[in-house]
N, C-alpha and C. Protein backbone atom coordinates (compact mmCIF):
# COMPACT_ATOMS: atom_id res chain seq x y z
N UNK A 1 22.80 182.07 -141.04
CA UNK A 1 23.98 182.53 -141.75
C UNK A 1 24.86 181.33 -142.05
N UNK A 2 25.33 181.50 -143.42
CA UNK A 2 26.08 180.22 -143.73
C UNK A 2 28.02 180.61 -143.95
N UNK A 3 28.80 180.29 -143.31
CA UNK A 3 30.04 180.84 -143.50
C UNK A 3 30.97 179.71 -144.17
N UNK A 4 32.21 179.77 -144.59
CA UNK A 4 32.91 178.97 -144.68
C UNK A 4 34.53 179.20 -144.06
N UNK A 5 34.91 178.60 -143.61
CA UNK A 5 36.02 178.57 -142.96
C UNK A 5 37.28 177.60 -143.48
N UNK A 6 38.53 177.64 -143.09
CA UNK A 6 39.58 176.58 -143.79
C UNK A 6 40.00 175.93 -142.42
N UNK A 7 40.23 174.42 -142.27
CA UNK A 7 40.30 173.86 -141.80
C UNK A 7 41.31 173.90 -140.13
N UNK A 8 42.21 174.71 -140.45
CA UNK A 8 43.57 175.01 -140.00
C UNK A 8 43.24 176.67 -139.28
N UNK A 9 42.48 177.15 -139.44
CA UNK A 9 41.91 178.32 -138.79
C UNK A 9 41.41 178.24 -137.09
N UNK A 10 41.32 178.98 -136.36
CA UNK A 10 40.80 178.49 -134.79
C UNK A 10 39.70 179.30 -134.83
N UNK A 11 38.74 178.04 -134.11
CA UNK A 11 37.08 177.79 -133.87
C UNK A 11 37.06 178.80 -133.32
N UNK A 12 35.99 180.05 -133.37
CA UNK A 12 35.04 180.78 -132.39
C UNK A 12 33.82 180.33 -132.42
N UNK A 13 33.50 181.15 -130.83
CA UNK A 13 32.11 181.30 -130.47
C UNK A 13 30.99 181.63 -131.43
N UNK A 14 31.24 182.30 -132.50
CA UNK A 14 30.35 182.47 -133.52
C UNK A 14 30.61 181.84 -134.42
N UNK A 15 31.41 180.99 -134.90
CA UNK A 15 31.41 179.44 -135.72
C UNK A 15 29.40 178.84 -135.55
N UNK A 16 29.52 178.67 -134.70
CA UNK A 16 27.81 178.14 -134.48
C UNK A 16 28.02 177.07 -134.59
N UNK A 17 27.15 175.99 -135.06
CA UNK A 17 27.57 174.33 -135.93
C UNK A 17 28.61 174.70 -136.86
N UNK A 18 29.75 173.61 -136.97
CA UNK A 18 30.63 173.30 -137.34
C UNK A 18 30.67 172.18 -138.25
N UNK A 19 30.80 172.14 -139.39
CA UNK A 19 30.62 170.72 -140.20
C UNK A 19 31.62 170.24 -141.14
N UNK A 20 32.73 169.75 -141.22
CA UNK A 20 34.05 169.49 -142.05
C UNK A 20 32.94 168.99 -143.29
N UNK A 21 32.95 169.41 -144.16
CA UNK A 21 32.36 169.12 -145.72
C UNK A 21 33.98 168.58 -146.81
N UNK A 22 34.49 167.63 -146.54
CA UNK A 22 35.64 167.13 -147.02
C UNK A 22 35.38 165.68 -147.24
N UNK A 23 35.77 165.35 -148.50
CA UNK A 23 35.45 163.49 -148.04
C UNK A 23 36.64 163.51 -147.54
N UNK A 24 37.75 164.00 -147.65
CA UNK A 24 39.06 163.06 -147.01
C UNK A 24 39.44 164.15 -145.35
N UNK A 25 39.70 163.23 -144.72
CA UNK A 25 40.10 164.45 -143.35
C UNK A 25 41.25 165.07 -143.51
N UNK A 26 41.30 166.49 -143.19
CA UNK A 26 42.67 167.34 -143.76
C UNK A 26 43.55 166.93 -143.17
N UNK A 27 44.61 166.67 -144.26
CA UNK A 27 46.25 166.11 -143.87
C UNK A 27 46.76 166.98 -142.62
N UNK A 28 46.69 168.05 -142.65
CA UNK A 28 47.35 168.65 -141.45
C UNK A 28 46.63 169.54 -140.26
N UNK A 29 45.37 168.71 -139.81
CA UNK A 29 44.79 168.29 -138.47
C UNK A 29 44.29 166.93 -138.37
N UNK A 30 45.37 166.90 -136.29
CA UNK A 30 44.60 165.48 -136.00
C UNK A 30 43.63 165.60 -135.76
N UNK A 31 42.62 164.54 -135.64
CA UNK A 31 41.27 164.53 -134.89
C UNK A 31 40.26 165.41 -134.06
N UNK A 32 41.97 165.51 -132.86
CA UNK A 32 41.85 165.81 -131.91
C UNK A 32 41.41 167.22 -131.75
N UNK A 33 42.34 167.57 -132.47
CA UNK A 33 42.57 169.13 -132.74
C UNK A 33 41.86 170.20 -133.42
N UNK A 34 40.59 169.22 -134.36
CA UNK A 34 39.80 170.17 -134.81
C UNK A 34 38.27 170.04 -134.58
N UNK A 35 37.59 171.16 -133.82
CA UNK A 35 36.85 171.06 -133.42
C UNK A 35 35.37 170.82 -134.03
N UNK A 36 34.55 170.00 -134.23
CA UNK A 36 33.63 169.65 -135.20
C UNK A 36 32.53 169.63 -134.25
N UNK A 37 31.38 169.25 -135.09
CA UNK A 37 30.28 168.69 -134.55
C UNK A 37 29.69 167.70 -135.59
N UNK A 38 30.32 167.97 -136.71
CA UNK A 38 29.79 166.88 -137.97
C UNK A 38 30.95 166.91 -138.74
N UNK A 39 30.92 165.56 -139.18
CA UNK A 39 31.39 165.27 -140.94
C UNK A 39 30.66 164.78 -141.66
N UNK A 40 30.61 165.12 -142.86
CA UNK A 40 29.74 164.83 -143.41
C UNK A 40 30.42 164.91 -145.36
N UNK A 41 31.17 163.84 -144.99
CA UNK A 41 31.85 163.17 -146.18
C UNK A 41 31.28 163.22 -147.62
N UNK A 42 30.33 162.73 -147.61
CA UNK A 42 28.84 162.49 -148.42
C UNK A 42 28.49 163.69 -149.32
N UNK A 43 29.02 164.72 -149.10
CA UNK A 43 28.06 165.98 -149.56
C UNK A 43 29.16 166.75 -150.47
N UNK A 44 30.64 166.60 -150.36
CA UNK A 44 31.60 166.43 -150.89
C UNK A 44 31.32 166.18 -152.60
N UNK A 45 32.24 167.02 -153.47
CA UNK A 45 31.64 166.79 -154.71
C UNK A 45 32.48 165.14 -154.65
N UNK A 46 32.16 164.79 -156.37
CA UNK A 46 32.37 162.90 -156.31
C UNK A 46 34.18 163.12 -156.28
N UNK A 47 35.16 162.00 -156.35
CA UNK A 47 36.37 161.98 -156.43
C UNK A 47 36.66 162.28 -157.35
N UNK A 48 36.29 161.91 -158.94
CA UNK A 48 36.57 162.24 -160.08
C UNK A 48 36.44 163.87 -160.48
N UNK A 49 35.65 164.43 -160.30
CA UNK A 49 34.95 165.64 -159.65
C UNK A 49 36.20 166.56 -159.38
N UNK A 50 36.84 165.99 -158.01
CA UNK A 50 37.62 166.95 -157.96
C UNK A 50 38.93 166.49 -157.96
N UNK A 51 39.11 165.79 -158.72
CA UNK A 51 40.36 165.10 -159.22
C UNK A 51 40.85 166.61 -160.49
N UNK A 52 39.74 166.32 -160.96
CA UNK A 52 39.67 166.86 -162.35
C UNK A 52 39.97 168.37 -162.33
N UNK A 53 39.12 168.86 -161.20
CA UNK A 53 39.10 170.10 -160.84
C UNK A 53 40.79 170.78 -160.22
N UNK A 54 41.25 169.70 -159.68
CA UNK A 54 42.46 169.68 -158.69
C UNK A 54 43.70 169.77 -160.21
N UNK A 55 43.54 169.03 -160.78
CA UNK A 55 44.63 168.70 -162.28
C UNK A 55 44.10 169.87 -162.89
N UNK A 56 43.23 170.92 -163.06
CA UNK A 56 42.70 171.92 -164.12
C UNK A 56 42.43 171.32 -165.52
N UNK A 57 41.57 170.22 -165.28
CA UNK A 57 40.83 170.03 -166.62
C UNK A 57 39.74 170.44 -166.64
N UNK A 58 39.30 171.02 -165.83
CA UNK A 58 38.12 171.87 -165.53
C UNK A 58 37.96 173.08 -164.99
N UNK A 59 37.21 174.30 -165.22
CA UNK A 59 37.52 175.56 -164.23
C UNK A 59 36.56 175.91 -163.46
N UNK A 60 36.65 176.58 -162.65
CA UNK A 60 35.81 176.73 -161.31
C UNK A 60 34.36 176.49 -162.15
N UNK A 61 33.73 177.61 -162.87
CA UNK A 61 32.96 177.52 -163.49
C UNK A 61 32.17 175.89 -163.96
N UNK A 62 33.10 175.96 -164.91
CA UNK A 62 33.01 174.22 -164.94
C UNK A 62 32.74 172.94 -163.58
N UNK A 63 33.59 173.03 -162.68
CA UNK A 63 33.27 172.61 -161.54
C UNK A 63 32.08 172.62 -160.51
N UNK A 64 31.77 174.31 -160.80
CA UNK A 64 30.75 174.65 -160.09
C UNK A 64 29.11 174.00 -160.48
N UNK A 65 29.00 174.05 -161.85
CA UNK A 65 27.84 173.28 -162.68
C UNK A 65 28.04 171.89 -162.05
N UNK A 66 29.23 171.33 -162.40
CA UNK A 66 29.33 170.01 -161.48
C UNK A 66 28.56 169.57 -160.84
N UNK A 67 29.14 170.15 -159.98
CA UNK A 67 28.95 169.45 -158.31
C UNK A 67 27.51 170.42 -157.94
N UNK A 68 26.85 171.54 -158.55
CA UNK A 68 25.70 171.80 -158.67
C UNK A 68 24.56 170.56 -159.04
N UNK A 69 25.15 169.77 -160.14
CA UNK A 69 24.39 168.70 -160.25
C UNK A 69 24.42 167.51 -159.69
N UNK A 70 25.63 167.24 -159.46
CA UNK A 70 25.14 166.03 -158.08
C UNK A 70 24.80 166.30 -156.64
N UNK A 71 24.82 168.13 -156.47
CA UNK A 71 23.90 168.12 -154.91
C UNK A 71 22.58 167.94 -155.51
N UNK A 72 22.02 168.41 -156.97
CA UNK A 72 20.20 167.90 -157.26
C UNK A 72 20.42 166.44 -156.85
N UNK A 73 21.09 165.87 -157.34
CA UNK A 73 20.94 164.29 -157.54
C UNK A 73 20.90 163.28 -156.03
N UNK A 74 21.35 164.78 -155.01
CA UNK A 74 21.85 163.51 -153.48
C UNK A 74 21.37 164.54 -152.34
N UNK A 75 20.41 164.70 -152.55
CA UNK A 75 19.54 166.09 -151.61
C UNK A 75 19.34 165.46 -150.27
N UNK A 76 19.94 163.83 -149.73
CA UNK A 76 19.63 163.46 -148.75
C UNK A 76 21.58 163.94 -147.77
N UNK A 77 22.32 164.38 -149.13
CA UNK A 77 23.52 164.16 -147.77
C UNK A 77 23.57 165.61 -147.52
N UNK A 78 22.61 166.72 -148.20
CA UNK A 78 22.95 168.06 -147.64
C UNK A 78 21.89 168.88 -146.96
N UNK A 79 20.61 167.82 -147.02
CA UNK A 79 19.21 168.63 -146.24
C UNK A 79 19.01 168.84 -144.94
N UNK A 80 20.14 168.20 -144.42
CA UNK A 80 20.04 168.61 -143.05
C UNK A 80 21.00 169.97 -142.69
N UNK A 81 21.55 169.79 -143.52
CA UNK A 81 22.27 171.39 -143.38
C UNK A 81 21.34 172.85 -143.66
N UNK A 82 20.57 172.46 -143.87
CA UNK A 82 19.63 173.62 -144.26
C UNK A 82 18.96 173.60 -142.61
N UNK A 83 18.24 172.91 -142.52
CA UNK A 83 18.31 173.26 -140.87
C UNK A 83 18.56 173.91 -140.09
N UNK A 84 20.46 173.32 -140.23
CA UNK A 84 21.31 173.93 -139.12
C UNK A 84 21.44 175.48 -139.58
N UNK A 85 21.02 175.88 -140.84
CA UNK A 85 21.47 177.20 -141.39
C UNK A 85 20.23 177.93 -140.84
N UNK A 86 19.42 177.58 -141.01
CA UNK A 86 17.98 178.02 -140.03
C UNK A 86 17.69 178.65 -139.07
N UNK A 87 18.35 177.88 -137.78
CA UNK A 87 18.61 177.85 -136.57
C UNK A 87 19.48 178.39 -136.23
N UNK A 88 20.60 179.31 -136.79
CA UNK A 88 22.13 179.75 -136.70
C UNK A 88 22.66 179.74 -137.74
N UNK A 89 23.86 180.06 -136.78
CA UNK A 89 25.10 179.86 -137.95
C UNK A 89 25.82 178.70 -137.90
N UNK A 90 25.65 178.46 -139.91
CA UNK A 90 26.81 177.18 -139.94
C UNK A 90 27.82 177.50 -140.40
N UNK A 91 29.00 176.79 -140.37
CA UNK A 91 30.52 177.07 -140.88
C UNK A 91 30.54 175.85 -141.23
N UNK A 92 31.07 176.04 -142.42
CA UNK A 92 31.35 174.81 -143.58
C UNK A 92 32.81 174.72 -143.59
N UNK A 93 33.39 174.16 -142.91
CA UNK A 93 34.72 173.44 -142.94
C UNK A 93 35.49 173.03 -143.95
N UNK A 94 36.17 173.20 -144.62
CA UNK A 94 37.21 172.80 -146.06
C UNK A 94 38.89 172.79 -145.74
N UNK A 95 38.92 171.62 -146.54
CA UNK A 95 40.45 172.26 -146.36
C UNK A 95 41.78 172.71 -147.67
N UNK A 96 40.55 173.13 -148.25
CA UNK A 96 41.50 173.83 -150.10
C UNK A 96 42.21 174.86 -149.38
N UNK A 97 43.19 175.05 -150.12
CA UNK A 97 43.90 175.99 -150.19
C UNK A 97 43.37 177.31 -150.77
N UNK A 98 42.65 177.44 -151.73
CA UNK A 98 41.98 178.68 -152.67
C UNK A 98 40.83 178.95 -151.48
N UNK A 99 40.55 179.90 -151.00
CA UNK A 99 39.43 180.44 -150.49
C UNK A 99 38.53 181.10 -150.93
N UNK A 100 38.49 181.18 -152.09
CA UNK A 100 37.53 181.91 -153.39
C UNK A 100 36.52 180.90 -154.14
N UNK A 101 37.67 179.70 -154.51
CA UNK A 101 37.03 178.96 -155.76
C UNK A 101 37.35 177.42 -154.68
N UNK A 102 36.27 177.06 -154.31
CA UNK A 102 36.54 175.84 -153.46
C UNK A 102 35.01 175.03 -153.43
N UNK A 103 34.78 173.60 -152.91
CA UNK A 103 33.60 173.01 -153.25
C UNK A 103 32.69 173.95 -151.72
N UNK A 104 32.95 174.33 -150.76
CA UNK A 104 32.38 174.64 -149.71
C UNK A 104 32.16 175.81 -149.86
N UNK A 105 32.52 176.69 -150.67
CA UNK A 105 32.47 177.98 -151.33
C UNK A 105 30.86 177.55 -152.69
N UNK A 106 31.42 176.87 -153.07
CA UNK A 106 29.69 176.39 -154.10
C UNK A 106 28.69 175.61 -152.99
N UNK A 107 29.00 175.06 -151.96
CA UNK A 107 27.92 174.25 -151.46
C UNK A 107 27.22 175.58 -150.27
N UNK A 108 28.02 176.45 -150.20
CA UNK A 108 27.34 177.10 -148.92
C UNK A 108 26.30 178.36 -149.99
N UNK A 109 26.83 178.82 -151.61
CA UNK A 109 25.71 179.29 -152.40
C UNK A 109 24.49 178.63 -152.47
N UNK A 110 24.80 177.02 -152.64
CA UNK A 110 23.81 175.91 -153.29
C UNK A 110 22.88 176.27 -151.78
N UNK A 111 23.38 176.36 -150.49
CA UNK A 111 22.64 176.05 -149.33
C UNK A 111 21.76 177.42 -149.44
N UNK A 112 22.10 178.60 -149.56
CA UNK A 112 21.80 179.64 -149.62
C UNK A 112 20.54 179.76 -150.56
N UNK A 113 20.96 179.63 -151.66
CA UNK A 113 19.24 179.51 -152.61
C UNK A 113 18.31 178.25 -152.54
N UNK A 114 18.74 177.51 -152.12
CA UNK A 114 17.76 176.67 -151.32
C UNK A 114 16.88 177.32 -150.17
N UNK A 115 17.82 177.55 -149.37
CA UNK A 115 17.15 178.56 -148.06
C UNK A 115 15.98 179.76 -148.97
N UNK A 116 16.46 179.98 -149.89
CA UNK A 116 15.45 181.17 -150.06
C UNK A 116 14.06 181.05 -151.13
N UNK A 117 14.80 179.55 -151.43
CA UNK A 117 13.29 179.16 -152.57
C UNK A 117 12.42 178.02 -151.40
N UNK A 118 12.78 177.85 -150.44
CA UNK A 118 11.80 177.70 -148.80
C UNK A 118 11.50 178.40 -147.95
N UNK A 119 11.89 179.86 -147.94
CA UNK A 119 11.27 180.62 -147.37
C UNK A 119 9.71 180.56 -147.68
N UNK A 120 9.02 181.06 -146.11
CA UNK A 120 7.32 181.23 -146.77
C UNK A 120 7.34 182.37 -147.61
N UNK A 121 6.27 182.39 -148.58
CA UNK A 121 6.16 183.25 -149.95
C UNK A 121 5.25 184.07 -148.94
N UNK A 122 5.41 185.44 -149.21
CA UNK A 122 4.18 185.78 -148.65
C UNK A 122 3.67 186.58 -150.29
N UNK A 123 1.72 187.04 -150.01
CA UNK A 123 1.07 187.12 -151.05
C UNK A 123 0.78 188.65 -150.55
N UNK A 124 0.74 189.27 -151.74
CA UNK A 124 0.24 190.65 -151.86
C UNK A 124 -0.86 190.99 -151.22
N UNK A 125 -1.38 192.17 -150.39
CA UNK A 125 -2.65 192.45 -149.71
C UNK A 125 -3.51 192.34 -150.88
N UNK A 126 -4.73 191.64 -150.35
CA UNK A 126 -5.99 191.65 -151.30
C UNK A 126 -6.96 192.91 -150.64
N UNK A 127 -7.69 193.55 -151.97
CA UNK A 127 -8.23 194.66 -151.40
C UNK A 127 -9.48 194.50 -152.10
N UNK A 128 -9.93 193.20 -151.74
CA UNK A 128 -11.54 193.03 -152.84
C UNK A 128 -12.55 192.99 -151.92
N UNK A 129 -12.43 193.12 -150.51
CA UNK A 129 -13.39 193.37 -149.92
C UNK A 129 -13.69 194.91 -149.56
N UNK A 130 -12.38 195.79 -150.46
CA UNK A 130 -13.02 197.00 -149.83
C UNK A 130 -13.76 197.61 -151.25
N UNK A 131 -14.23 196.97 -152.52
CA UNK A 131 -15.10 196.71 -153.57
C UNK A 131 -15.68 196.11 -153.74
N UNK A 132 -16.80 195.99 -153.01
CA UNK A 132 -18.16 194.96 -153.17
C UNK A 132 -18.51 194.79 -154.42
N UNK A 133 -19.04 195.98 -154.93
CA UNK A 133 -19.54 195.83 -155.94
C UNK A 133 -18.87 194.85 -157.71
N UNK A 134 -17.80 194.88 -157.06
CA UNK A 134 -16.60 194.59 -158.51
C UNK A 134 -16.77 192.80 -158.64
């Protein structure tokens, strides 16, 4: 299960792995205070990205294609999150204000259909041995 959470919220037991997905650390927690197990800066759409997104020269939509295309382009800073989504639950850490339209809100979809175009395929019963003759 993949969740997302806002930064400033308090950790539970069913958080699972914890991963701040922010390049910048949120202005209003210290260090100390928020409980992680990863950052992972890297996976963050680019600065311009959400510069752009942040000023509304772009709309979610718009954004979302984005940063859709530079997770194809950088499949090494988010493949280990598929993993952790595997094994449990992850909570994707952000610290936007919008809880609807946010990059951890598109990266935990992006994680999601990934997860499901790696699932094993399974194949339809074959029934040609119970027709010899055919």
């Amino acid at each position: 299960m993949i969740q997302c959470k806002r930064a400033g919220e308090p950790a539970r037991g069913e958080d699972g792995r914890r991963i701040l997905v922010d390049r910048e650390w949120p202005r209003h927690c210290s260090r100390d205070s928020l409980p992680l197990d990863q950052w992972l800066p890297d996976v963050a759409p680019s600065i311009d990205l959400h510069k752009a997104f942040a000023a509304g020269e772009v709309d979610f939509g718009q954004f979302s294609a984005a940063y859709r295309q530079q997770l194809i382009a950088r499949p090494e800073h988010w493949w280990a999150l598929l993993g952790y989504a595997q094994t449990g639950t992850l909570t994707l850490v952000f610290a936007a204000q919008n809880l609807l339209e946010n990059h951890a809100v598109v990266l935990a979809r992006w994680l999601e259909d990934e997860l499901d175009r790696y699932q094993e395929a399974s194949s339809p019963v074959c029934y040609r041995d119970e027709f010899p003759g055919y």
